[in-house]
Structures are given as structure tokens and as C-alpha cells.
C-alpha atoms as a PDB file:
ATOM      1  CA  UNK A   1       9.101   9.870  12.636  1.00  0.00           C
ATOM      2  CA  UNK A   2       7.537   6.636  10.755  1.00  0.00           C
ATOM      3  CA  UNK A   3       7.511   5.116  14.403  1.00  0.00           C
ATOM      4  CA  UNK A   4       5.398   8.116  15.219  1.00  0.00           C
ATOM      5  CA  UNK A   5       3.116   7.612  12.196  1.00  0.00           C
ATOM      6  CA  UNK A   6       2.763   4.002  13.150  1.00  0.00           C
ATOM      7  CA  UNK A   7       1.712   4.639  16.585  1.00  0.00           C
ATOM      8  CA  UNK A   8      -1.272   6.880  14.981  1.00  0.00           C
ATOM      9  CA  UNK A   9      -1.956   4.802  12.434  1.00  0.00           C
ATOM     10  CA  UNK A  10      -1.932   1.499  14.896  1.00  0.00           C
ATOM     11  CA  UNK A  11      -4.386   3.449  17.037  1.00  0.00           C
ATOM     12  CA  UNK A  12      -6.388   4.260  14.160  1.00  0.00           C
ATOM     13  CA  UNK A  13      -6.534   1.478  12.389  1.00  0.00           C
ATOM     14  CA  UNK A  14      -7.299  -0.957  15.707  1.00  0.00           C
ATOM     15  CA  UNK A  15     -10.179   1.449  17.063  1.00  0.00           C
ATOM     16  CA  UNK A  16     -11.792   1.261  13.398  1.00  0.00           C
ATOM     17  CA  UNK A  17     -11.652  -2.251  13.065  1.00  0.00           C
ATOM     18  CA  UNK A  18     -13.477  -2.752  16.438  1.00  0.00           C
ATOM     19  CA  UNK A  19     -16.295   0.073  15.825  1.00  0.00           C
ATOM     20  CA  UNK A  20     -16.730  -1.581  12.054  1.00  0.00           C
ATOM     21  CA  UNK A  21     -17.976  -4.908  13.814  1.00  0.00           C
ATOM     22  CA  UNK A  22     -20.088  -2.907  16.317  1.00  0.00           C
ATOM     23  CA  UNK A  23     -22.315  -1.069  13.091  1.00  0.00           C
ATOM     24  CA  UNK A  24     -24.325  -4.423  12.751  1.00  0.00           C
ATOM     25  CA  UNK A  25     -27.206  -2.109  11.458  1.00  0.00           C
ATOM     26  CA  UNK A  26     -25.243  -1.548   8.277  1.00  0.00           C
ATOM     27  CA  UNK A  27     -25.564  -5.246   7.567  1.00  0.00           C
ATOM     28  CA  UNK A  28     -23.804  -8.399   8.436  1.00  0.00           C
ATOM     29  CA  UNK A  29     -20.829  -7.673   6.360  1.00  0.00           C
ATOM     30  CA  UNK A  30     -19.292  -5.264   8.984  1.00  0.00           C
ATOM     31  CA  UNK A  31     -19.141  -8.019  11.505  1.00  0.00           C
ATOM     32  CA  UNK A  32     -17.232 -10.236   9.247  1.00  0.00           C
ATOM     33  CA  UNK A  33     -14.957  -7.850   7.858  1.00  0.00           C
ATOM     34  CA  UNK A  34     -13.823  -6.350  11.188  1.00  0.00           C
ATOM     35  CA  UNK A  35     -13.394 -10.245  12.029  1.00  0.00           C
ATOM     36  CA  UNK A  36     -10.698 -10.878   9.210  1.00  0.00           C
ATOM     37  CA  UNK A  37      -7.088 -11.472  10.138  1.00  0.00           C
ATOM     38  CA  UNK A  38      -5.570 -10.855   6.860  1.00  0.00           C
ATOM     39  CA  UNK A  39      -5.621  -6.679   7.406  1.00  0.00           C
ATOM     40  CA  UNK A  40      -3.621  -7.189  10.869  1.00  0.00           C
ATOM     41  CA  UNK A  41      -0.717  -8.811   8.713  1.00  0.00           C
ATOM     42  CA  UNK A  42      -0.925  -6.345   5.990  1.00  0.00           C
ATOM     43  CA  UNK A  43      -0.723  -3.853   8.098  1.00  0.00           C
ATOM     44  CA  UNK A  44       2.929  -3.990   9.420  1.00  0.00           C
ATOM     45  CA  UNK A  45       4.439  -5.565   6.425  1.00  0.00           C
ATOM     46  CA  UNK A  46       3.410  -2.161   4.842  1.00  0.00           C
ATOM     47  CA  UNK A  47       5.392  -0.439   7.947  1.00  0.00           C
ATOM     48  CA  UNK A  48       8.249  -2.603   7.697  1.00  0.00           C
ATOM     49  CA  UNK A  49       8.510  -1.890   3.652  1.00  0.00           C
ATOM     50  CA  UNK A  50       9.490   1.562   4.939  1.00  0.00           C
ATOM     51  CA  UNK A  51      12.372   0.498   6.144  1.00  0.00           C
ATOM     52  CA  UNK A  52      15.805  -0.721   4.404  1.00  0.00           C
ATOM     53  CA  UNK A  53      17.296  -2.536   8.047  1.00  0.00           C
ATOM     54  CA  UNK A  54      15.496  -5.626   9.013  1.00  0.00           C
ATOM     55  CA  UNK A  55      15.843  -4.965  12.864  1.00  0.00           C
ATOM     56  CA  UNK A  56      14.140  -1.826  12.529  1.00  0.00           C
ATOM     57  CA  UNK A  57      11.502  -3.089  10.573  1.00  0.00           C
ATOM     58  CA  UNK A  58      10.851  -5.977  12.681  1.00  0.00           C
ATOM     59  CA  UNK A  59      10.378  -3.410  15.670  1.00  0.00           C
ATOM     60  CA  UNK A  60       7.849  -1.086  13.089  1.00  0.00           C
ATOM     61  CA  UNK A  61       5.799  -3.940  12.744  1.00  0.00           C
ATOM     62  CA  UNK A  62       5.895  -4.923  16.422  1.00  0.00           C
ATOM     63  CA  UNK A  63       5.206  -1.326  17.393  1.00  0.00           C
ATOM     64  CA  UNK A  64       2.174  -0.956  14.936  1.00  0.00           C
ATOM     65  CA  UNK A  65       0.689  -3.963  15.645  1.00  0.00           C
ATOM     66  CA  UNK A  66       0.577  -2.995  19.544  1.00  0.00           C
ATOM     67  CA  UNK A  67      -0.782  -0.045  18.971  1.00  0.00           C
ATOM     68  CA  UNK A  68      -3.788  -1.312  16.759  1.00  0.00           C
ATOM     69  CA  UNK A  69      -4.338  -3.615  19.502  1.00  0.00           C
ATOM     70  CA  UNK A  70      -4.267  -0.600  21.844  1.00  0.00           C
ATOM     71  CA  UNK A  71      -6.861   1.142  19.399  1.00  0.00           C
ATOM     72  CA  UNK A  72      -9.280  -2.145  19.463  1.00  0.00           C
ATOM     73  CA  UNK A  73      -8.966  -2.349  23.120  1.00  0.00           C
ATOM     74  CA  UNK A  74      -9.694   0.803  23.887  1.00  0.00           C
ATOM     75  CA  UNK A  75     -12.229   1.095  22.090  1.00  0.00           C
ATOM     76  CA  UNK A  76     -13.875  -1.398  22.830  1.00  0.00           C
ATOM     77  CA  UNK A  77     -13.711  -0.003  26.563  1.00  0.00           C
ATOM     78  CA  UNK A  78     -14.774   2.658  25.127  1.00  0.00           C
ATOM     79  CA  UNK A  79     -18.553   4.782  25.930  1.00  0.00           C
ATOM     80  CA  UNK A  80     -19.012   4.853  21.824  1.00  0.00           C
ATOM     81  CA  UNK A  81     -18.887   0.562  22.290  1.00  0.00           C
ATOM     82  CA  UNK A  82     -21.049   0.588  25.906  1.00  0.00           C
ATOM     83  CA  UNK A  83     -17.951   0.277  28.115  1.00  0.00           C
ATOM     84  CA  UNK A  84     -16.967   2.581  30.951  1.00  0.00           C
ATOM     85  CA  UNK A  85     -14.148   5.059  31.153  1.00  0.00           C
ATOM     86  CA  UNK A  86     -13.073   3.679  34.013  1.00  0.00           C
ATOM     87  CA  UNK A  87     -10.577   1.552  33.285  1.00  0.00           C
ATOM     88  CA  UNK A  88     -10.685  -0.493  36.181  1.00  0.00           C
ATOM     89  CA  UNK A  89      -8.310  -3.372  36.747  1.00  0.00           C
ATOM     90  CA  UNK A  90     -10.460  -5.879  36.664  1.00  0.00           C
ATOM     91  CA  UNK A  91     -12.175  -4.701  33.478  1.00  0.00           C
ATOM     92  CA  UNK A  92      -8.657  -4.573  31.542  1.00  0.00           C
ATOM     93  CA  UNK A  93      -7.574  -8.105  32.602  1.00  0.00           C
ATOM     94  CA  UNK A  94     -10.393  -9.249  31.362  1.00  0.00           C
ATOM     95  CA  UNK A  95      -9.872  -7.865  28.579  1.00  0.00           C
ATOM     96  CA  UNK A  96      -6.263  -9.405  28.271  1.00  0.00           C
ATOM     97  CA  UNK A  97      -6.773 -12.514  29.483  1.00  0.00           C
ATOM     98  CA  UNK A  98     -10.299 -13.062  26.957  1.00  0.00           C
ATOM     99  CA  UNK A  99      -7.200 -11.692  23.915  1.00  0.00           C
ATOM    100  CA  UNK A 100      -4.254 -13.404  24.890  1.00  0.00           C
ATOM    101  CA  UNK A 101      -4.388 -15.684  21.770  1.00  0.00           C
ATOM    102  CA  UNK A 102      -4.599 -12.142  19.665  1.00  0.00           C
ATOM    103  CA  UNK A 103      -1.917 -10.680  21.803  1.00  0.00           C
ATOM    104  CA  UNK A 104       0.106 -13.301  21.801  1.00  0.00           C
ATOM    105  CA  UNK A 105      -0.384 -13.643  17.790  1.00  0.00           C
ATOM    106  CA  UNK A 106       0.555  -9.729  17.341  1.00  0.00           C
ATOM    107  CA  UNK A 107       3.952 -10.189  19.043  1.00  0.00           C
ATOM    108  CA  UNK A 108       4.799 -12.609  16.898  1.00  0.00           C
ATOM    109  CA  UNK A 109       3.488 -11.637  13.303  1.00  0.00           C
ATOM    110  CA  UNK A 110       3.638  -7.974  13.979  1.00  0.00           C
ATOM    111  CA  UNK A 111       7.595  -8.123  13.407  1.00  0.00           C
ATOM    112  CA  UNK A 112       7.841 -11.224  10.932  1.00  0.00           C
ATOM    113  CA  UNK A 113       5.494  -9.167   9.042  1.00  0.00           C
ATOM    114  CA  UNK A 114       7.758  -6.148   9.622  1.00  0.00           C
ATOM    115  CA  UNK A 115      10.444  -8.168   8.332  1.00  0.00           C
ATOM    116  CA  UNK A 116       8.965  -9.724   4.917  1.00  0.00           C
ATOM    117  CA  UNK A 117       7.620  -6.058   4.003  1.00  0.00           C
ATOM    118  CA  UNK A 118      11.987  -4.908   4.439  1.00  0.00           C
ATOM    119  CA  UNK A 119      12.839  -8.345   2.383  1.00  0.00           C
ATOM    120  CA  UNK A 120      10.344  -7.176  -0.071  1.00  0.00           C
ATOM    121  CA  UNK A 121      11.754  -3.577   0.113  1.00  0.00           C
ATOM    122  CA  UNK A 122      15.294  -4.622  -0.912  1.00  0.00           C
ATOM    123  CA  UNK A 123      15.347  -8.257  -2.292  1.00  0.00           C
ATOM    124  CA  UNK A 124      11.997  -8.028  -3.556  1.00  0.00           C
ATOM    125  CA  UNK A 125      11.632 -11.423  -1.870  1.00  0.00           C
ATOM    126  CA  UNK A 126       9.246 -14.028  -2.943  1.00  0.00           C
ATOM    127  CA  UNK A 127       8.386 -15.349  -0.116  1.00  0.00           C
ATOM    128  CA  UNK A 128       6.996 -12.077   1.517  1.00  0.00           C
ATOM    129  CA  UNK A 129       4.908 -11.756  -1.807  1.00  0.00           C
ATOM    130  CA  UNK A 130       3.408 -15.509  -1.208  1.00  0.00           C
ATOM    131  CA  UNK A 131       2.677 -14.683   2.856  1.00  0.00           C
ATOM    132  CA  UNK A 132       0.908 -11.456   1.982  1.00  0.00           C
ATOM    133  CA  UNK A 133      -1.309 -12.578  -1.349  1.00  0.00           C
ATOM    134  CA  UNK A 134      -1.478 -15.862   0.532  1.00  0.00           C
ATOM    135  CA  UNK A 135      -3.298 -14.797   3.803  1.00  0.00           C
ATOM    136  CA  UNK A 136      -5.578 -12.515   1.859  1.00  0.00           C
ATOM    137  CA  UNK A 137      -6.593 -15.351  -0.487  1.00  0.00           C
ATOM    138  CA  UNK A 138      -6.818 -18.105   1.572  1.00  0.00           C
ATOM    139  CA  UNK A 139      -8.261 -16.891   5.041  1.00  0.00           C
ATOM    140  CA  UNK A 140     -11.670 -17.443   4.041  1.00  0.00           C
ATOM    141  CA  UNK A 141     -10.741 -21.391   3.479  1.00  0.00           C
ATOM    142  CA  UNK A 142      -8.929 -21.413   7.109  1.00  0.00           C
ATOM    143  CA  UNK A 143     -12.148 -19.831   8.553  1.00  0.00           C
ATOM    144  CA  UNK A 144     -14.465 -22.458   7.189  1.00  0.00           C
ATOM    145  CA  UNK A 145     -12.058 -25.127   7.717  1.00  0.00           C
ATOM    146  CA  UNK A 146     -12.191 -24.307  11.369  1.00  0.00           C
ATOM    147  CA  UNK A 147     -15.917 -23.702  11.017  1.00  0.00           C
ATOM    148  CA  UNK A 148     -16.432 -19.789  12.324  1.00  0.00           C
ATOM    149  CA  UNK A 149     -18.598 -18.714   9.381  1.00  0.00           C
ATOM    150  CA  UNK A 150     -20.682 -15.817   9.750  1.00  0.00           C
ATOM    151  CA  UNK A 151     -23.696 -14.490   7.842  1.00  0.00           C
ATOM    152  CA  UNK A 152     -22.478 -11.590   5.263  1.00  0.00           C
ATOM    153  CA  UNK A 153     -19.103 -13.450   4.857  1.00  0.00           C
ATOM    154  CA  UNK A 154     -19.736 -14.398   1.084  1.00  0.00           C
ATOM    155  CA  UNK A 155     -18.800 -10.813   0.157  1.00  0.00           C
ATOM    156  CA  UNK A 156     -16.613  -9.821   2.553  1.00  0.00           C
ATOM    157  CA  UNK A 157     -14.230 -13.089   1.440  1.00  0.00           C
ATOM    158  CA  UNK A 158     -14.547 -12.123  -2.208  1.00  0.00           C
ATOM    159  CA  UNK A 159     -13.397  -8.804  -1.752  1.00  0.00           C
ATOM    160  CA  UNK A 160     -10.613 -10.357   0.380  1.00  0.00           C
ATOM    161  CA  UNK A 161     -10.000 -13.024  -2.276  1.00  0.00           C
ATOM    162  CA  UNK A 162     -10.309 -10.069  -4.748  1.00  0.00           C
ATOM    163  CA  UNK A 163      -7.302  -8.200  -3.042  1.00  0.00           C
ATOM    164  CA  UNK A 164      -4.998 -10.891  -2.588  1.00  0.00           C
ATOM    165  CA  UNK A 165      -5.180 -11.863  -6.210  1.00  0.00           C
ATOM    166  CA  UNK A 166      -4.739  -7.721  -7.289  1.00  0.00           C
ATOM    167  CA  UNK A 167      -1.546  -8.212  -4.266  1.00  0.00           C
ATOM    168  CA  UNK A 168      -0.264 -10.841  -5.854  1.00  0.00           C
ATOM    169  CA  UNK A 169      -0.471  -9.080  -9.784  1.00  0.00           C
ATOM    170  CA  UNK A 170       1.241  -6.338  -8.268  1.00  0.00           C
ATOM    171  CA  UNK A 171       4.033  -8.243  -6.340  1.00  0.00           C
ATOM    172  CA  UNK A 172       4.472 -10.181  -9.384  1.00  0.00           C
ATOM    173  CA  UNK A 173       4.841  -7.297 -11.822  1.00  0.00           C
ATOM    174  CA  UNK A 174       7.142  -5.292  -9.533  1.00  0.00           C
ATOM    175  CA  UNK A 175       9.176  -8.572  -8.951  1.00  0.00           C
ATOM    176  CA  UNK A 176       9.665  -9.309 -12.637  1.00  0.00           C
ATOM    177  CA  UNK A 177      10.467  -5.646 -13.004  1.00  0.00           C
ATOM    178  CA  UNK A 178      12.827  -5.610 -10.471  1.00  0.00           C
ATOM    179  CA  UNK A 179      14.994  -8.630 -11.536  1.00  0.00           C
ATOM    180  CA  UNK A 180      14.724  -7.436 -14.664  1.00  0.00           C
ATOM    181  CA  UNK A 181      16.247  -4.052 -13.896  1.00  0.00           C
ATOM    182  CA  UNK A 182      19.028  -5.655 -12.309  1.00  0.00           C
ATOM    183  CA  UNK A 183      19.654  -7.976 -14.344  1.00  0.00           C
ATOM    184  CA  UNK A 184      20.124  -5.083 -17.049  1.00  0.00           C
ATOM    185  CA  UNK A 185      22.261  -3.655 -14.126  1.00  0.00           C
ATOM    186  CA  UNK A 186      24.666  -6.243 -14.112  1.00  0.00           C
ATOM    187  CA  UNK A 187      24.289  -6.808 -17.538  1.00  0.00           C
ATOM    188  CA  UNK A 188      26.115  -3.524 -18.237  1.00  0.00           C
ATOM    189  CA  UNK A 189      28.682  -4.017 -15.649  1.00  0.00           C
ATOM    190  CA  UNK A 190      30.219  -7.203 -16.949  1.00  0.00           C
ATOM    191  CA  UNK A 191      30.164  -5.403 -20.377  1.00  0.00           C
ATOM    192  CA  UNK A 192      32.536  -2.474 -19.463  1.00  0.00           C
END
């Protein structure tokens, strides 16, 4: 079933991503935020925290992250973005070809990404907590070190900034929690 949900919620999540950065007339802003990476990682480590076995995680976040990629695609061939229905075969390898480095990119961090969200599910693993608050808090430095700035970015990279420090709160809380808990755990078993 969650490979199911992730399917939708790939789809969903990939089409809405590529018609955010299409409603220029809402300001600036859309663009950049429909340009951010940071979302695409989140997205299957939150999958692959549904799972407790790493292989099936790692496949989760594989199989979400294709089918947001499916969802920007096709929308983007889509009549609401000015494409035709067609489909034709020169129109899709286009298509590929100009997103190989994002296809490419997906295969790879959609499972890893799987994976840290199951180390975070049952080690509550640091790590995964530093490559999730990390990419949300420092993507805006990696996009002006490369220099692909856009107007409207300001506000879209503080509320990004803003998330990854409220991600990294929470990872830390639950962390501390968590070792303490077993701690406590063990704690009590060496006692009886």
C-alpha cells in the first residue's frame, strides 16, 4: 500500500512543483521555489521513514522520486503548461536528454534518501538528521556559490533556511528523546 501512496503522492508532488514555477504572475517567488532541490530530498526520506527494512526503503524512495519526476514531466508536456498531448518521441527525448542530470540525480538520492529516513526510523541516526536540516539550510549558499540566483529568491531561501533550522530542532529533540528512552531502557535491564 505505502508504494501505492508514493506513486500518488510522487505524481502529485512532481506535477505541482512544475505548475508552481509556471504561475510567474503570482510573483517571482514561485519560480524560485519550484527551482529548490531541498523538497526532492525531503521527499523520499519521509517515504523511507515508513519503513523499518532498509532495502525496502531504499526502493520507496527510488519509487517516489520517479514518480515526481513522472508528475514534472508530464506536466510539463502537459496543455495546462503549452505542450501537446501528443507525446511524440521526439518531444519526450527531449525531454530526457535536456533532464538527464535530474534523472540521473533522482536515481541516486531518491533511495539514499529512502535509506537515511529508515536509519532515522530505527537508530534515530545522526547523520540522516545533518543531510536533511543540512540541504534545507544550506542550498541557498550552493545556489549562489554556483551563481543561479533568481529574483524573489530572498524569501523563498529564508523560508527554506527557516525549515531546516525547525528540521533540525525537531531531529534534535526526538534524538535526545530517543537515547534518552533507551538509555532508561537499558538502564532498567541491567538493574533486574
Amino acid at each position: 500500500m505505502l508504494f501505492l501512496i508514493a506513486v500518488a503522492v510522487g505524481l502529485c508532488f512532481g506535477a505541482a512543483d512544475q505548475y508552481l514555477g509556471s504561475l510567474f504572475t503570482l510573483g517571482s517567488w514561485t519560480v524560485s521555489a519550484s527551482l529548490l532541490s531541498a523538497p526532492w530530498l525531503v521527499l523520499p526520506f519521509v517515504f523511507g521513514c515508513r519503513e523499518s527494512r532498509a532495502g525496502r526503503a531504499a526502493v520507496v524512495g527510488l519509487v517516489v522520486t520517479s514518480s515526481a519526476l513522472s508528475g514534472y514531466f508530464l506536466m510539463i508536456m502537459s496543455p495546462f503548461e503549452g505542450g501537446r498531448s501528443s507525446f511524440d518521441s521526439h518531444e519526450v527525448r527531449g525531454l530526457l536528454v535536456s533532464n538527464t542530470l535530474n534523472i540521473v540525480g533522482g536515481l541516486v538520492t531518491g533511495p539514499l534518501y529512502g535509506f537515511l529516513g529508515q536509519r532515522w526510523r530505527t537508530r534515530r541516526a545522526w547523520t540522516s538528521a545533518v543531510l536533511v536540516a543540512g540541504a534545507l539550510c544550506l542550498e541557498p549558499l550552493a545556489v549562489v556559490a554556483i551563481g543561479r540566483g533568481y529574483e524573489g529568491s530572498t524569501a523563498v531561501w529564508a523560508a527554506e533556511i527557516a525549515s531546516g533550522i525547525a528540521a533540525a530542532l525537531f531531529f534534535l529533540a526526538t534524538g535526545r528523546a530517543y537515547r534518552h528512552e533507551l538509555a532508561t531502557k537499558v538502564s532498567k535491564a541491567t538493574r533486574a
